[in-house]
Protein backbone atom coordinates (compact mmCIF):
# COMPACT_ATOMS: atom_id res chain seq x y z
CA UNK A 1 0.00 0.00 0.00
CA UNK A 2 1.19 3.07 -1.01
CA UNK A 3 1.75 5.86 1.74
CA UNK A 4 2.49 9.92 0.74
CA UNK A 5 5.49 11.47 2.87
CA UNK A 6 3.70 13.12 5.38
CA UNK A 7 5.50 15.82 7.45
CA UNK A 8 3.37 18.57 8.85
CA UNK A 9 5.59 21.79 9.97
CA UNK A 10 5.98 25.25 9.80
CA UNK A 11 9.36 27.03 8.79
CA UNK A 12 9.82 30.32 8.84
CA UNK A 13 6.92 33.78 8.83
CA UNK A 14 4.29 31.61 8.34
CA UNK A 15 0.46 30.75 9.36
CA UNK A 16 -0.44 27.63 11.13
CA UNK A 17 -3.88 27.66 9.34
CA UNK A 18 -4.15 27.48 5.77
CA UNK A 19 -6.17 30.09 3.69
CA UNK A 20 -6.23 32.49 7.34
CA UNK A 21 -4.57 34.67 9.54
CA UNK A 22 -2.02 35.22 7.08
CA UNK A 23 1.23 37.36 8.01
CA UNK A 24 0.73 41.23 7.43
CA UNK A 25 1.84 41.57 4.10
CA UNK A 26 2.13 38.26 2.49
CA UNK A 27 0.28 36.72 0.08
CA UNK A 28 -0.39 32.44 0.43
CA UNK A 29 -0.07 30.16 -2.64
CA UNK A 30 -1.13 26.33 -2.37
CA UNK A 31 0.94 23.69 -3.96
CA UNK A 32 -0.50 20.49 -3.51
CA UNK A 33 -1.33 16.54 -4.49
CA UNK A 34 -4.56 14.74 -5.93
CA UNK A 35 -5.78 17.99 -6.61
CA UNK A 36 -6.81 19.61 -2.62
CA UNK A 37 -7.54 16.38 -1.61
CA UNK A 38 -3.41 15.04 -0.89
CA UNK A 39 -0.07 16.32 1.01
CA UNK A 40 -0.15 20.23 0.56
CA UNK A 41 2.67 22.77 0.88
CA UNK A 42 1.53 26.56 1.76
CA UNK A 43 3.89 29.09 1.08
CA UNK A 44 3.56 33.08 2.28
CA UNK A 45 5.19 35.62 -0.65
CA UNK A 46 6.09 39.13 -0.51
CA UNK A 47 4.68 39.83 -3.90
CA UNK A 48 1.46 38.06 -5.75
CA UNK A 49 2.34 35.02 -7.11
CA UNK A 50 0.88 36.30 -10.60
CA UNK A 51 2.99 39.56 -10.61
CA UNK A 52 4.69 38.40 -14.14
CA UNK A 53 5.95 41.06 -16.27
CA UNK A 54 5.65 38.55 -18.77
CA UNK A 55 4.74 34.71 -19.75
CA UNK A 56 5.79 32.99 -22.92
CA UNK A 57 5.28 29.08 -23.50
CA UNK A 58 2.55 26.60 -23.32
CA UNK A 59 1.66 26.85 -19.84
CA UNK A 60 -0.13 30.01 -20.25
CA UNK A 61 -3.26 30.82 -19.34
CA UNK A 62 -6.19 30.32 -22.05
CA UNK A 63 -9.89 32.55 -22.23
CA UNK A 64 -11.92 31.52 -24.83
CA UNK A 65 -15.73 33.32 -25.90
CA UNK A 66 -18.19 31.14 -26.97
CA UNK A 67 -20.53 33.16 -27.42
CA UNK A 68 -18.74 33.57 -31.20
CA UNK A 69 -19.33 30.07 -31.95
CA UNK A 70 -21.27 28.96 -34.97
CA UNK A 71 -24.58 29.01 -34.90
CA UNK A 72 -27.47 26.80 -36.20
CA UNK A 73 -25.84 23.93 -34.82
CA UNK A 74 -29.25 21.66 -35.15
CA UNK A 75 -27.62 18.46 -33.92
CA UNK A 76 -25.42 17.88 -31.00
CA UNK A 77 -23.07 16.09 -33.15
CA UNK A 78 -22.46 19.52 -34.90
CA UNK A 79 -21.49 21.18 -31.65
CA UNK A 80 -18.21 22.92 -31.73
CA UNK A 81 -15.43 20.69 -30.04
CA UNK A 82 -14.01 23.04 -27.28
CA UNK A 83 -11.40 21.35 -25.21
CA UNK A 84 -10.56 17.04 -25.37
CA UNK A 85 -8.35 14.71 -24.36
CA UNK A 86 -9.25 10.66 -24.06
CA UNK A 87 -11.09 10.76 -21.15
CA UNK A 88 -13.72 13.88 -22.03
CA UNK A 89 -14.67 15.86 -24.62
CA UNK A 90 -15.53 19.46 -23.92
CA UNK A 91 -18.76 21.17 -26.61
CA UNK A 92 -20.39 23.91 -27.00
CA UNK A 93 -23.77 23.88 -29.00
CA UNK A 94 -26.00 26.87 -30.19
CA UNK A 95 -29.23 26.43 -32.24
CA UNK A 96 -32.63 27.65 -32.93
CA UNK A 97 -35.92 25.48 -33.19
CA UNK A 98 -36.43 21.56 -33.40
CA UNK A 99 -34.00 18.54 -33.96
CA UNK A 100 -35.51 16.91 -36.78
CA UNK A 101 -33.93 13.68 -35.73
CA UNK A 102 -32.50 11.50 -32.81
CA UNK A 103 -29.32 10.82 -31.59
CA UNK A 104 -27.81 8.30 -29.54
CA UNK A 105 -23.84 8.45 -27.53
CA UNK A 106 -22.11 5.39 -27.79
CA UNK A 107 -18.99 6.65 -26.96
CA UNK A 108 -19.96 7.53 -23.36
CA UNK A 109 -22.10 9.29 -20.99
CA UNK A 110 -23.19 12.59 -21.87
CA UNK A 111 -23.58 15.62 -18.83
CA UNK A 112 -25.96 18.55 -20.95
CA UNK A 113 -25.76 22.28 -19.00
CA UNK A 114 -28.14 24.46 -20.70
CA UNK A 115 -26.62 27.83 -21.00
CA UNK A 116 -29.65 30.13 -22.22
CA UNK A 117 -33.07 28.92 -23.81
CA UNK A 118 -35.88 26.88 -22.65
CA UNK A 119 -36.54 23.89 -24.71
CA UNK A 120 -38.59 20.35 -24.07
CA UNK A 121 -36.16 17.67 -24.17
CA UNK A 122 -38.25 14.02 -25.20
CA UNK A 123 -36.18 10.40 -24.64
CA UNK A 124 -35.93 7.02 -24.00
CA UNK A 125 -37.02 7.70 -20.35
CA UNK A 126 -39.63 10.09 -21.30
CA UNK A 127 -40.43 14.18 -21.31
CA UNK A 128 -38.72 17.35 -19.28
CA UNK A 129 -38.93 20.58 -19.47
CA UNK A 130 -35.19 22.50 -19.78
CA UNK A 131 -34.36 26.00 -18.40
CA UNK A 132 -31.25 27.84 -18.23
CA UNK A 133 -28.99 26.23 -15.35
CA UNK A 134 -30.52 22.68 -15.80
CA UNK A 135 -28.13 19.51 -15.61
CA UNK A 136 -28.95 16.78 -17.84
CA UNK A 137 -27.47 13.50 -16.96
CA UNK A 138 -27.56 11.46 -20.44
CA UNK A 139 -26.33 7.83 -19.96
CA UNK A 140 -24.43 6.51 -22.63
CA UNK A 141 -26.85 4.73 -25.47
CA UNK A 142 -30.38 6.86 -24.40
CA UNK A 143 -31.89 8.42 -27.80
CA UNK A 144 -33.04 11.70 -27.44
CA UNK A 145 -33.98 15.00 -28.98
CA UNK A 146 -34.77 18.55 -28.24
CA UNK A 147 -37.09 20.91 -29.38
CA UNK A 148 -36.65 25.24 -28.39
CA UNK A 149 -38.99 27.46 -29.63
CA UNK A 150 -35.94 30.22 -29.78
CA UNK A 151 -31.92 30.13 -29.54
CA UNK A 152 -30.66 27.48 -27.46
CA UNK A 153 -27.17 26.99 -25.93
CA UNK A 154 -25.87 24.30 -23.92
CA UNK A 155 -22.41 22.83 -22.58
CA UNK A 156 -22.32 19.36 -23.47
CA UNK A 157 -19.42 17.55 -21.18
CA UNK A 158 -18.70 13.98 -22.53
CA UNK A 159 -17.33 11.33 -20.46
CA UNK A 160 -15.37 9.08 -22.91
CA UNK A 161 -16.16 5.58 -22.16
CA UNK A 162 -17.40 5.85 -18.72
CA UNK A 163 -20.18 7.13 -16.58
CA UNK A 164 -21.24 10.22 -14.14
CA UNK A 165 -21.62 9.36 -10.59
CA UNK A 166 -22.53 11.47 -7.84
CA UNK A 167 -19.63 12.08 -5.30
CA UNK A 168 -18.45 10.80 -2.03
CA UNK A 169 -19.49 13.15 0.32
CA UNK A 170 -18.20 11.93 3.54
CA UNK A 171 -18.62 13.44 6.82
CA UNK A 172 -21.32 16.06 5.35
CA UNK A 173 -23.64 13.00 4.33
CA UNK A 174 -25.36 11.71 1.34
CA UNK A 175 -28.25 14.88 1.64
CA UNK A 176 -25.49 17.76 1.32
CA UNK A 177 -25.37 19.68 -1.18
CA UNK A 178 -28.22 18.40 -3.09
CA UNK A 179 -30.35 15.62 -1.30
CA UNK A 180 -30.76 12.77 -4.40
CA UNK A 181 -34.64 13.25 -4.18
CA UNK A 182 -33.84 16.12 -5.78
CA UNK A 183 -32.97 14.97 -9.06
CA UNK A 184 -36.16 15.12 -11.65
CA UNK A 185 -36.57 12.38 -14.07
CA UNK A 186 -38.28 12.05 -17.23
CA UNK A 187 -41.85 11.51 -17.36
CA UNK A 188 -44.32 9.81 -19.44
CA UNK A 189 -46.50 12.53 -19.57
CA UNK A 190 -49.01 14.17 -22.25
CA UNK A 191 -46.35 15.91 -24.53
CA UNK A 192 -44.42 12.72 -24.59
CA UNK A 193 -47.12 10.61 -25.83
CA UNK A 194 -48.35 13.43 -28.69
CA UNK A 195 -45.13 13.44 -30.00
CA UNK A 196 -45.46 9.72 -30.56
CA UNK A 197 -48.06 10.36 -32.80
CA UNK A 198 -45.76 11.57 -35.66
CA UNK A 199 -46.11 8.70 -38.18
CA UNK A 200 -43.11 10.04 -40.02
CA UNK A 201 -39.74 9.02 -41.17
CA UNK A 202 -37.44 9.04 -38.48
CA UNK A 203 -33.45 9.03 -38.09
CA UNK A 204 -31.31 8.26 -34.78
CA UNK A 205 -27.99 9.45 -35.37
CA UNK A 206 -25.55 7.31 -33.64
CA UNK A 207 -21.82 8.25 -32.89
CA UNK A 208 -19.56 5.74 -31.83
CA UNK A 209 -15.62 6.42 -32.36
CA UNK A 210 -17.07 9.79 -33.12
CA UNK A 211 -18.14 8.91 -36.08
CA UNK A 212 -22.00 9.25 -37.49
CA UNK A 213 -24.35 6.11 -38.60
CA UNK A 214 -28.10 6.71 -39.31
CA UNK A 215 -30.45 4.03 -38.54
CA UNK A 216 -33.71 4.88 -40.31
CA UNK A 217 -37.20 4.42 -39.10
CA UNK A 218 -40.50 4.26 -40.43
CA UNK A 219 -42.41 5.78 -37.26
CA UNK A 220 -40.79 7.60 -34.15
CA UNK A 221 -38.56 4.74 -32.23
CA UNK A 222 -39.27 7.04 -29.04
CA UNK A 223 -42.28 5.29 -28.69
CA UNK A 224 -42.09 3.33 -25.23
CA UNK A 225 -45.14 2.79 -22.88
CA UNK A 226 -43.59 1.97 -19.88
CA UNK A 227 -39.87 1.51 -18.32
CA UNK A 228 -38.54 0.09 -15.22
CA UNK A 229 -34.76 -0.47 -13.78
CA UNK A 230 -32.59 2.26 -12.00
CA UNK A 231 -31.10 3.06 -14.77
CA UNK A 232 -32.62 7.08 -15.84
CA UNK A 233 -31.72 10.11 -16.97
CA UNK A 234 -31.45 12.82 -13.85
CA UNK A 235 -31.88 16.46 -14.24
CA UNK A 236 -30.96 19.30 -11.39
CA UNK A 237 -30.65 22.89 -11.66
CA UNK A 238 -28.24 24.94 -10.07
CA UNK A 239 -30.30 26.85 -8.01
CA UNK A 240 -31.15 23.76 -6.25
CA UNK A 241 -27.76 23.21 -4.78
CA UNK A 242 -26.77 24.46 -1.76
CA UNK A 243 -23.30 24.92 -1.44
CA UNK A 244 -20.69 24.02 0.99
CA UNK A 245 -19.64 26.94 3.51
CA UNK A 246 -17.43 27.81 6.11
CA UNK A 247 -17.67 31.37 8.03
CA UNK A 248 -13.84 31.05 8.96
CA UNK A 249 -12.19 29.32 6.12
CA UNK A 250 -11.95 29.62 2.35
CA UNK A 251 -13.05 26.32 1.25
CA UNK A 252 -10.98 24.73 -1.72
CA UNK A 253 -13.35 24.05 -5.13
CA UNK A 254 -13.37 20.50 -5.04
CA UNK A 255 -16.08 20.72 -1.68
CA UNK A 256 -18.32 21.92 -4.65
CA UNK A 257 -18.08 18.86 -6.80
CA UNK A 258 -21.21 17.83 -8.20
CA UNK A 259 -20.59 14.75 -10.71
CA UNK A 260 -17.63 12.44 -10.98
CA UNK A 261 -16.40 10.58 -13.91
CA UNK A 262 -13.37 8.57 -15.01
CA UNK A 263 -10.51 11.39 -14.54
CA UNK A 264 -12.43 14.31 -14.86
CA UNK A 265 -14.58 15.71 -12.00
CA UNK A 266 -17.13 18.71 -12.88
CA UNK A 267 -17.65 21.35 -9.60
CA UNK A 268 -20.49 24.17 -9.54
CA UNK A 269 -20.06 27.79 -8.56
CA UNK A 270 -23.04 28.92 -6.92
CA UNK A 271 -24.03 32.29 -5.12
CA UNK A 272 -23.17 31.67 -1.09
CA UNK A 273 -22.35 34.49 1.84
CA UNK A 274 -18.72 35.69 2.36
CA UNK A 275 -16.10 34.01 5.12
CA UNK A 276 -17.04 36.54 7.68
CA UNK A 277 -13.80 35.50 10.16
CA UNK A 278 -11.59 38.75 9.89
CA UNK A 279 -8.39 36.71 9.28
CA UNK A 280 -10.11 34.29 6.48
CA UNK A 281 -9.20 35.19 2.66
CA UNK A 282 -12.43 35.77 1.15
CA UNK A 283 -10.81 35.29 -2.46
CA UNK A 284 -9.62 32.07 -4.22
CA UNK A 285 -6.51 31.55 -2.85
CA UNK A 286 -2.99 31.75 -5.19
CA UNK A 287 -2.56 27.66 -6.06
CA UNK A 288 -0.73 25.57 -8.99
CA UNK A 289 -3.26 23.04 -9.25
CA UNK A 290 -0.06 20.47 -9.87
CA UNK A 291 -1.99 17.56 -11.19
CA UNK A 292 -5.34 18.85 -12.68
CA UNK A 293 -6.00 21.08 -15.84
CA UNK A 294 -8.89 23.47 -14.64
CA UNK A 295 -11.35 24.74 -17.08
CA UNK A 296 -14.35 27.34 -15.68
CA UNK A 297 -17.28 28.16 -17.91
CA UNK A 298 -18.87 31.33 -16.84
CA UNK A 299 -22.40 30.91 -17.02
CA UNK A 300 -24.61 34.15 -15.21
CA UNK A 301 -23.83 36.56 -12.26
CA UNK A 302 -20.42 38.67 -11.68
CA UNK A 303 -17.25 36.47 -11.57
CA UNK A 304 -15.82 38.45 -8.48
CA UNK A 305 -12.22 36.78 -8.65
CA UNK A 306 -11.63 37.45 -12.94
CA UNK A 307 -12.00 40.43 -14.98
CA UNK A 308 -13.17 41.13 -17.97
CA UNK A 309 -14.62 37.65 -18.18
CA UNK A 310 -18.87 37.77 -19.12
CA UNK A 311 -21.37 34.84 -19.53
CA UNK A 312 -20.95 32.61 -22.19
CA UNK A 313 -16.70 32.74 -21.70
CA UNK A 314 -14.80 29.94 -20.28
CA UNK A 315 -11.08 29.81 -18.73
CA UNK A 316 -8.14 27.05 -19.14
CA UNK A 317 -5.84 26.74 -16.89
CA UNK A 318 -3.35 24.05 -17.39
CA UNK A 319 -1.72 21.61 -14.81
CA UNK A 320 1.17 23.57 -12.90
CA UNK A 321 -0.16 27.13 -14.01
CA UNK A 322 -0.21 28.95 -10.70
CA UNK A 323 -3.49 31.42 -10.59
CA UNK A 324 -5.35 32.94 -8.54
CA UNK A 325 -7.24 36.25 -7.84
CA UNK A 326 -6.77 39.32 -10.66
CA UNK A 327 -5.57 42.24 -9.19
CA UNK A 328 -8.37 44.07 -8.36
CA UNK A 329 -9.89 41.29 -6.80
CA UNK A 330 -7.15 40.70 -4.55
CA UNK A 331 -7.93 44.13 -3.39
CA UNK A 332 -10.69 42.50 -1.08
CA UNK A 333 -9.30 40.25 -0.26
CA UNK A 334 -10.11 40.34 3.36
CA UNK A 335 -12.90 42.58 3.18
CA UNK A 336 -15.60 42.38 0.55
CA UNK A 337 -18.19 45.25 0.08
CA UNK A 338 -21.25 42.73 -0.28
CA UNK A 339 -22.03 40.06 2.00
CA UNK A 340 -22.49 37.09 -0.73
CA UNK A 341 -21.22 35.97 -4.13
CA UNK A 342 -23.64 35.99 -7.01
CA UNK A 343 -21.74 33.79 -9.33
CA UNK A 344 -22.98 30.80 -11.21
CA UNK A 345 -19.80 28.41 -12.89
CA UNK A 346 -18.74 25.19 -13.83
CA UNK A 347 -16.04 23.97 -13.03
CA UNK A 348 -14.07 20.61 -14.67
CA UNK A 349 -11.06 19.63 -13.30
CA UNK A 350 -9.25 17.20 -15.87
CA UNK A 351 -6.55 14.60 -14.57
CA UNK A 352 -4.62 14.41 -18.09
CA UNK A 353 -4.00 17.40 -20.06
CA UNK A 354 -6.72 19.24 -22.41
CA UNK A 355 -6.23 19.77 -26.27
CA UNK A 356 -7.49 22.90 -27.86
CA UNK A 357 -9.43 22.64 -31.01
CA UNK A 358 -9.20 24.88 -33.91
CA UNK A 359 -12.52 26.37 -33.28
CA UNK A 360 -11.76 27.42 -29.55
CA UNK A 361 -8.21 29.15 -30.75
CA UNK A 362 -10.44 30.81 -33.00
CA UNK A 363 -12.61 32.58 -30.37
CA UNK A 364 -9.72 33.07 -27.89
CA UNK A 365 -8.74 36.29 -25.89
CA UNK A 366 -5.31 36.20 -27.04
CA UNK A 367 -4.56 38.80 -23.97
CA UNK A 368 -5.77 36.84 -21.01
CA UNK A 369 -2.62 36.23 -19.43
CA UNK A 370 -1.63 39.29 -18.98
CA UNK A 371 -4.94 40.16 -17.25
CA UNK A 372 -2.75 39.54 -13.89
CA UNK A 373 -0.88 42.53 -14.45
CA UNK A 374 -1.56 45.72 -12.14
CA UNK A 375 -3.11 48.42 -14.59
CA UNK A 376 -1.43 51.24 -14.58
C-alpha cells in the first residue's frame, strides 16, 4: 500500500492555518497533491504570485468566448469541439428550433448544461422541461432529442467511455449539497405521448468512435409505454444546490463537486455568503493546481475573482499554471463590500492534459494572461 510522505511543519513567517490569519503583508499560494484532496505545501510571498511582467510558453493561461461560436448547430453532433483529451470531450452547441432527428452516444455518458433557452427535451425515459442552469445527466446509449422554440445553448461535457456518478461526500452526508430526491426524471406525460403520434420518417444518429451512422425508421422509435430499472436520466438545476460553507475558512473548489467521472470531476459555482472570520481570505486563494487542468465556464452573475470575463466565456488553466485572484480582486481580499457571491460556474477539473481545437483558438482572448498585471 502506497503511503504519501507526510510531514506537517511550519518554517519560517508563516500561518499555522491554511487560507487564514495570514502574516501582514504576504500573500499564500497552495501547492499540492490529488488535486486539494493530498499532502499540501503553503507558502507566504512578498509579492502576488501572478505579478509576471511577462509569460511565454505553453503553460499560459487560455480565455476563450463562446458566445462567437457557430450558430445553427441543429444536432449535438455539430457542436463545436471546445477542449478534449481521451477521457472527455468538452462542446459547445448553439441552435434555434427543433432537432428533426435522434441521436444516440455510444462513446460515453453525456452531462448537458443548458446555457440560455428553454426547450422540451423528449427520450428514452420520457419528457422534461429544460431551463437555463438545468443539468442533464444522459447515460451513454439513451436516444433523445430537443425541441426550443428560440436560440438554445448548452455545454455538453462527454465522459469518454465511462459514466457520471454522484460524489463521495463523507462526513457532510449523502443529503449535502443536493439531497438525491432532488434529481427530476423524465416523465411519461401528455407531450411525450403526442409526440409519438408523428407517423413520419425518423433518423437516430448514432456516434460511436465519433463517427455518425443513421439508422432509419419508419415511425418515431421514441415510442415506449412503460420503463422500469434504475437506470434514468437525472436532471438538477443549479439553483437547487446548496453549497458548501465555512464562516472562517476559504473552502478549496473541489467541496463543490457535483458529478464524478473517469478522470475528470465537474464542480459548480453557486451564489453563497462571504467568510465573515476577519483573518479568512475571502478570495480564491494563489494555487498551482499540480496535477489537474482546470477549465471554468462562466455561465450568469459577476465572476468576483476574474475580470473582464462575461457569460458565455470559459477559462483554461493548465496543470502547474499557478493562478489565482486578478488584481483588483485581490484588493478584497479580506474585506468584501457585499455580503455574498452571485456567481454561477462550472467547473471541470481534468486529470490528463486538455487539447485545444481549432474552433476554440479561434474565439480566444489572445490577452488573457496578462490580465494579472496591475493596470497602470
Amino acid at each position: 500500500m502506497k503511503r504519501p510522505i507526510s510531514l506537517p511543519r511550519v518554517e519560517g513567517t508563516a500561518s499555522r492555518q491554511a487560507h487564514a490569519d495570514l502574516p501582514a503583508g504576504t500573500f499564500e499560494r497552495e501547492i499540492s497533491k490529488e488535486g486539494f484532496f493530498g499532502p499540501a505545501a503553503f507558502f507566504h510571498h512578498k509579492h502576488p504570485p501572478t505579478g509576471w511582467v511577462s509569460f511565454e510558453g505553453p503553460l499560459r493561461p487560455h480565455a476563450f468566448d463562446l458566445n462567437r461560436l457557430g450558430k445553427d448547430q441543429i444536432s449535438p453532433w455539430q457542436a463545436s469541439d471546445v477542449l478534449q483529451n481521451s477521457s472527455v470531450r468538452v462542446r459547445f452547441w448553439n441552435f434555434n428550433g427543433a432537432m428533426d432527428h435522434l441521436v444516440r452516444n455510444a462513446d460515453g455518458d453525456d452531462l448537458m448544461f443548458v446555457h440560455s433557452g428553454v426547450a422540451e427535451f423528449y427520450c428514452d425515459y420520457g419528457h422534461l422541461s429544460l431551463v437555463p442552469g438545468d443539468y442533464v445527466v444522459i447515460p451513454r446509449g439513451t436516444m433523445w432529442r430537443v425541441s426550443a422554440k428560440h436560440s438554445f445553448s448548452a455545454l455538453l461535457i462527454e465522459a469518454v467511455n465511462s459514466s457520471y456518478t454522484l460524489p463521495e461526500k463523507g462526513l457532510l452526508g449523502n443529503h449535502a449539497i443536493f439531497d438525491p430526491a432532488m434529481l427530476d426524471t423524465p416523465q411519461m406525460n401528455a407531450a411525450f405521448h403526442a409526440q409519438q403520434s408523428d407517423n413520419r420518417t425518423w433518423q437516430v444518429r448514432v456516434k460511436r468512435k465519433n463517427a455518425i451512422s443513421t439508422v432509419t425508421y419508419p415511425f418515431n422509435p421514441l415510442d415506449a409505454m412503460g420503463w422500469h430499472g434504475d437506470l434514468c436520466v437525472v436532471r438538477i438545476n443549479v439553483k437547487d444546490i446548496r453549497p458548501v460553507m465555512s464562516h472562517r475558512y476559504h473552502l478549496p473548489p473541489s467541496a463543490h463537486t457535483t458529478f464524478v467521472a473517469d478522470r475528470f470531476v465537474v464542480c459548480t459555482f453557486v451564489p453563497r455568503p462571504f467568510e465573515t472570520d476577519p483573518g479568512a481570505i475571502k478570495v480564491p486563494f494563489f494555487h498551482n493546481n499540480d496535477d489537474y487542468d482546470e477549465v471554468i465556464f462562466y455561465h450568469a452573475g459577476n465572476f468576483f475573482s476574474r475580470d473582464n470575463i462575461g457569460p458565455g466565456m470559459m477559462t483554461l488553466h493548465p496543470c502547474g499554471f499557478t493562478h489565482g485572484p486578478h488584481p483588483k480582486a485581490l484588493q478584497n481580499m479580506l474585506v468584501q463590500s457585499k455580503p455574498a457571491t452571485d456567481e454561477y460556474a462550472v467547473m471541470l477539473d481534468s486529470r490528463d492534459g486538455l487539447e485545444i481545437t481549432d474552433a476554440a483558438k479561434a474565439v480566444e482572448w489572445e490577452g488573457y494572461v496578462e490580465s494579472w498585471k496591475e493596470s497602470k
